[in-house]
Protein backbone atom coordinates (compact mmCIF):
# COMPACT_ATOMS: atom_id res chain seq x y z
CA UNK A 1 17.78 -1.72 9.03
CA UNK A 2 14.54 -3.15 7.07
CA UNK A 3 11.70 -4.29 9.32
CA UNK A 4 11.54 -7.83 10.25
CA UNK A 5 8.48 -8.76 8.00
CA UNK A 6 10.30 -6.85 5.46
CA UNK A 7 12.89 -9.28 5.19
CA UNK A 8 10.91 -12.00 5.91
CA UNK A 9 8.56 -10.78 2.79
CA UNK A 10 11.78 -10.73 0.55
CA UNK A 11 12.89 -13.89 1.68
CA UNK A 12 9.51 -15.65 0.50
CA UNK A 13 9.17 -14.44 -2.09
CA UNK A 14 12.56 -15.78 -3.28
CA UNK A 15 11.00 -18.85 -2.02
CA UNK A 16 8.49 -18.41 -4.69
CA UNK A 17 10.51 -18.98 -7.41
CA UNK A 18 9.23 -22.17 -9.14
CA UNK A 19 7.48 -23.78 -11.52
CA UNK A 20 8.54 -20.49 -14.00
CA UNK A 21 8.01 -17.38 -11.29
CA UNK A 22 10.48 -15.12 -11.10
CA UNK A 23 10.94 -12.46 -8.22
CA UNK A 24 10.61 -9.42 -9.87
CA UNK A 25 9.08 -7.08 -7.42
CA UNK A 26 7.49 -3.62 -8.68
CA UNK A 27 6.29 -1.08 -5.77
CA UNK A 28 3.23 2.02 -7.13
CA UNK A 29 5.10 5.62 -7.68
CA UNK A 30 2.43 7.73 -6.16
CA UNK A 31 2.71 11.51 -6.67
CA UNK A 32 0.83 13.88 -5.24
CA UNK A 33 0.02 17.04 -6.37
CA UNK A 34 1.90 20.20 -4.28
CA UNK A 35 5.15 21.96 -4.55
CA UNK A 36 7.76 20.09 -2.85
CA UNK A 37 10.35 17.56 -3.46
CA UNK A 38 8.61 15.42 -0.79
CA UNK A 39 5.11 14.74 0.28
CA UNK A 40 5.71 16.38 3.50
CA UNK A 41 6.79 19.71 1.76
CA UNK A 42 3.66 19.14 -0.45
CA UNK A 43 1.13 18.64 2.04
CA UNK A 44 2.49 21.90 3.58
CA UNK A 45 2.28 23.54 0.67
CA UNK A 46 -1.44 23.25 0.18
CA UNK A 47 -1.82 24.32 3.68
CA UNK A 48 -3.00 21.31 5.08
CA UNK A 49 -6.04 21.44 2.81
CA UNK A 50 -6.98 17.65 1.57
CA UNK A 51 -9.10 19.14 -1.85
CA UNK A 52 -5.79 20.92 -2.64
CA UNK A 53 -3.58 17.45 -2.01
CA UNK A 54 -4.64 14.72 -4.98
CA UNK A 55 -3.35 11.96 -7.00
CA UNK A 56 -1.41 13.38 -9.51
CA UNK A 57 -1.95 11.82 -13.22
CA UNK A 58 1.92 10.47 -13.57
CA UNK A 59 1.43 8.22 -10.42
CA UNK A 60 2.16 4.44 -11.60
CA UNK A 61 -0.07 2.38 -9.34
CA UNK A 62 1.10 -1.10 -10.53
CA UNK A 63 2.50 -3.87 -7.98
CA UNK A 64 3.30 -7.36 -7.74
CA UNK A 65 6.35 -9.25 -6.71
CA UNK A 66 6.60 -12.15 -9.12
CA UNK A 67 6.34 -12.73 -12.83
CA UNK A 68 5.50 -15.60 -14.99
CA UNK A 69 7.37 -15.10 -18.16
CA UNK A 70 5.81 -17.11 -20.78
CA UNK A 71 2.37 -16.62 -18.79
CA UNK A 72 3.02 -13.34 -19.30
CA UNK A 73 1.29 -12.81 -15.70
CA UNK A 74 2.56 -10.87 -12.35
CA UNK A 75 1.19 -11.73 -8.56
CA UNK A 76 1.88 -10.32 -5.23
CA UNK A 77 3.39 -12.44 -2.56
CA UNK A 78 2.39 -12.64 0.59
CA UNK A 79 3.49 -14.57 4.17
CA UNK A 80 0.39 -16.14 5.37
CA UNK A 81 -2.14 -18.91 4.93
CA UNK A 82 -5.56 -19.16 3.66
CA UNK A 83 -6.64 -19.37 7.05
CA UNK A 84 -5.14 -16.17 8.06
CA UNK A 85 -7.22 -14.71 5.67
CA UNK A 86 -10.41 -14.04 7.56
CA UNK A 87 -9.54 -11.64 9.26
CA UNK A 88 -8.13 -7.95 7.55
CA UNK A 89 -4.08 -8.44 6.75
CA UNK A 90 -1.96 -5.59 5.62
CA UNK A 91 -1.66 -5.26 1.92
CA UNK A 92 0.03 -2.09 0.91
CA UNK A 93 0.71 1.06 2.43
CA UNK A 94 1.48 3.47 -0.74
CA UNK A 95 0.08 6.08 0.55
CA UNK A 96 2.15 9.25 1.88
CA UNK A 97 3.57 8.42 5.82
CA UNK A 98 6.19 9.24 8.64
CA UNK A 99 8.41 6.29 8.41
CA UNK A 100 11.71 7.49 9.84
CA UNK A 101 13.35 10.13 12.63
CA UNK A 102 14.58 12.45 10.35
CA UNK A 103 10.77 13.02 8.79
CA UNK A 104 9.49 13.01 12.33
CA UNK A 105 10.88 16.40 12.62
CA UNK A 106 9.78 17.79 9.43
CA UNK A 107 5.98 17.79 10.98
CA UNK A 108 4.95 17.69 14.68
CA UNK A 109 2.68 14.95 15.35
CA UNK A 110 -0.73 16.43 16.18
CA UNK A 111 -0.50 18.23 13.14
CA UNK A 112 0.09 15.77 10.51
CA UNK A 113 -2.51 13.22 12.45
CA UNK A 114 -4.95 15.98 11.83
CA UNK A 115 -4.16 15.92 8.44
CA UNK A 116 -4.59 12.53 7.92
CA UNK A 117 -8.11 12.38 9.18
CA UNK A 118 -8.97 15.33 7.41
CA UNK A 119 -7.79 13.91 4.26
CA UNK A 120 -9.39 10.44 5.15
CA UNK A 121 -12.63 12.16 5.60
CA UNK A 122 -12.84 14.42 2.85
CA UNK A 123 -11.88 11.52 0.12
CA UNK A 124 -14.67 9.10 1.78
CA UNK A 125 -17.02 9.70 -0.94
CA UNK A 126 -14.75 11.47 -3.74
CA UNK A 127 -13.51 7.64 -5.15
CA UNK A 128 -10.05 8.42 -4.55
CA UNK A 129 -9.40 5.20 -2.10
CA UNK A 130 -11.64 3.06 -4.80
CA UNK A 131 -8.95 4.15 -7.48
CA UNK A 132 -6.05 3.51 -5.50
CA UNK A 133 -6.51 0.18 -4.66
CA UNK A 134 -8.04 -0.57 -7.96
CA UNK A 135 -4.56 0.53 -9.65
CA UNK A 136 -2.75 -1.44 -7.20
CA UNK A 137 -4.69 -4.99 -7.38
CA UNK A 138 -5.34 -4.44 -11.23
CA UNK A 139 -2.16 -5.43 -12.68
CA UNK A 140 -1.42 -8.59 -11.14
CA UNK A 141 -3.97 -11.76 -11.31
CA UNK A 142 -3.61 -12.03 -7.10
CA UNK A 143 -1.64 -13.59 -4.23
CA UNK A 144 0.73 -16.60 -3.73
CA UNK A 145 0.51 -17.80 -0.36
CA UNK A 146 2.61 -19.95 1.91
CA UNK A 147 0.28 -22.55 0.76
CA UNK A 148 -0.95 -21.41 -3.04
CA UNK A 149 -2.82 -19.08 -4.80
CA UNK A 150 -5.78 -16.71 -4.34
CA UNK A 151 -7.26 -14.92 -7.26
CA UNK A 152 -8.04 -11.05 -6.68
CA UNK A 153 -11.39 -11.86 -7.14
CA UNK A 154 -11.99 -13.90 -4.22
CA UNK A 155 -10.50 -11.53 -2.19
CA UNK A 156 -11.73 -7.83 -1.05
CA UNK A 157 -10.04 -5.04 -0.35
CA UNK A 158 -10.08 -1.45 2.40
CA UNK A 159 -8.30 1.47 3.34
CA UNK A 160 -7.97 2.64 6.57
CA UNK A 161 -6.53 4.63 8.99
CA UNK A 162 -4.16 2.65 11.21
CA UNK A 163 -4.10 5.56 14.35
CA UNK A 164 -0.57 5.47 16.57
CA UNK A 165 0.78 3.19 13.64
CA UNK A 166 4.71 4.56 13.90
CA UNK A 167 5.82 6.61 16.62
CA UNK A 168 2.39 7.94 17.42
CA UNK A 169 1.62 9.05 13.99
CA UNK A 170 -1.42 7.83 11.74
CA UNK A 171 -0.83 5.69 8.47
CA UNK A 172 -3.46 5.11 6.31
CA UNK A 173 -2.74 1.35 4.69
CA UNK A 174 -4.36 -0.53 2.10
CA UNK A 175 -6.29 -4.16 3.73
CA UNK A 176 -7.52 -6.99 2.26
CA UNK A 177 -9.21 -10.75 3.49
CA UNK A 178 -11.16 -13.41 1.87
CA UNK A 179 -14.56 -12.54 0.52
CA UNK A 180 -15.91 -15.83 1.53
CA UNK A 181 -13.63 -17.68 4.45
């Protein structure tokens, strides 16, 4: 069953369809380098070591939920008002998380929340959040909210750790807010 702001997203941005937008949502494909078929296999197979677990060069960063045909133009969609926006709201989380019971036994908790502060840490200052979000934000002009539009310009953008996020384990999520509220 899909979270309730899931469906609530989904449902908006049907709501969005006018004036020429069409819903036509596209979510990043990030890959990580590792053996593995999933990113829990590959984070174990570099032995927990964040230089050995990067962005792999096939990874297709784009997003955006609705498209403007003869604009030729794609913007994400998101549930709130300007005045929401001065505080930080979630944006994305694309990068690799425990989301369900079955991975929840793949890696005990302590060890993958270790992980993910180890990896948060070590790309600080190795541009690797910089490029993610860049990738993300760069393909669509910005966000439709519930009451218009917000180029990405005038908005700015974090990642951070979000600690105890799903069943005690860390998630590290992409943030954004107005640059000037």
């Amino acid at each position: 069953m899909a979270q309730v702001r899931s469906r609530t997203g989904s449902e908006f941005e049907k709501e969005c369809e006018i004036d020429g937008w069409k819903r036509q949502t596209k979510s990043p494909k990030i890959n990580w380098t590792g053996k593995g078929r999933n990113n829990i296999q590959r984070i174990k197979s570099c032995n927990f070591d964040p230089s050995l677990f990067k962005l792999s060069e096939n990874s297709d960063l784009s997003k955006y939920d609705i498209y403007h045909s003869e604009l030729k133009k794609y913007r994400e969609v998101k549930k709130y008002k300007r005045e929401d926006l001065k505080s930080w709201k979630l944006y994305s989380e694309p990068y690799f998380k425990i989301a369900t019971k079955s991975n929840q036994s793949k890696m005990e908790l302590t060890t993958y929340n270790k992980f993910v502060e180890d990896f948060w840490e070590y790309n600080q200052n190795t541009g690797l959040f910089e490029t993610i979000q860049k990738g993300i934000t760069s393909f669509n002009e910005g966000i439709t909210f519930v009451d218009g539009f917000i180029p990405k310009e005038d908005l700015e953008f974090r990642t951070v750790i979000v600690k105890n996020s799903w069943g005690g384990y860390h998630r590290l999520t992409i943030q954004f807010k107005l640059k000037f509220p």
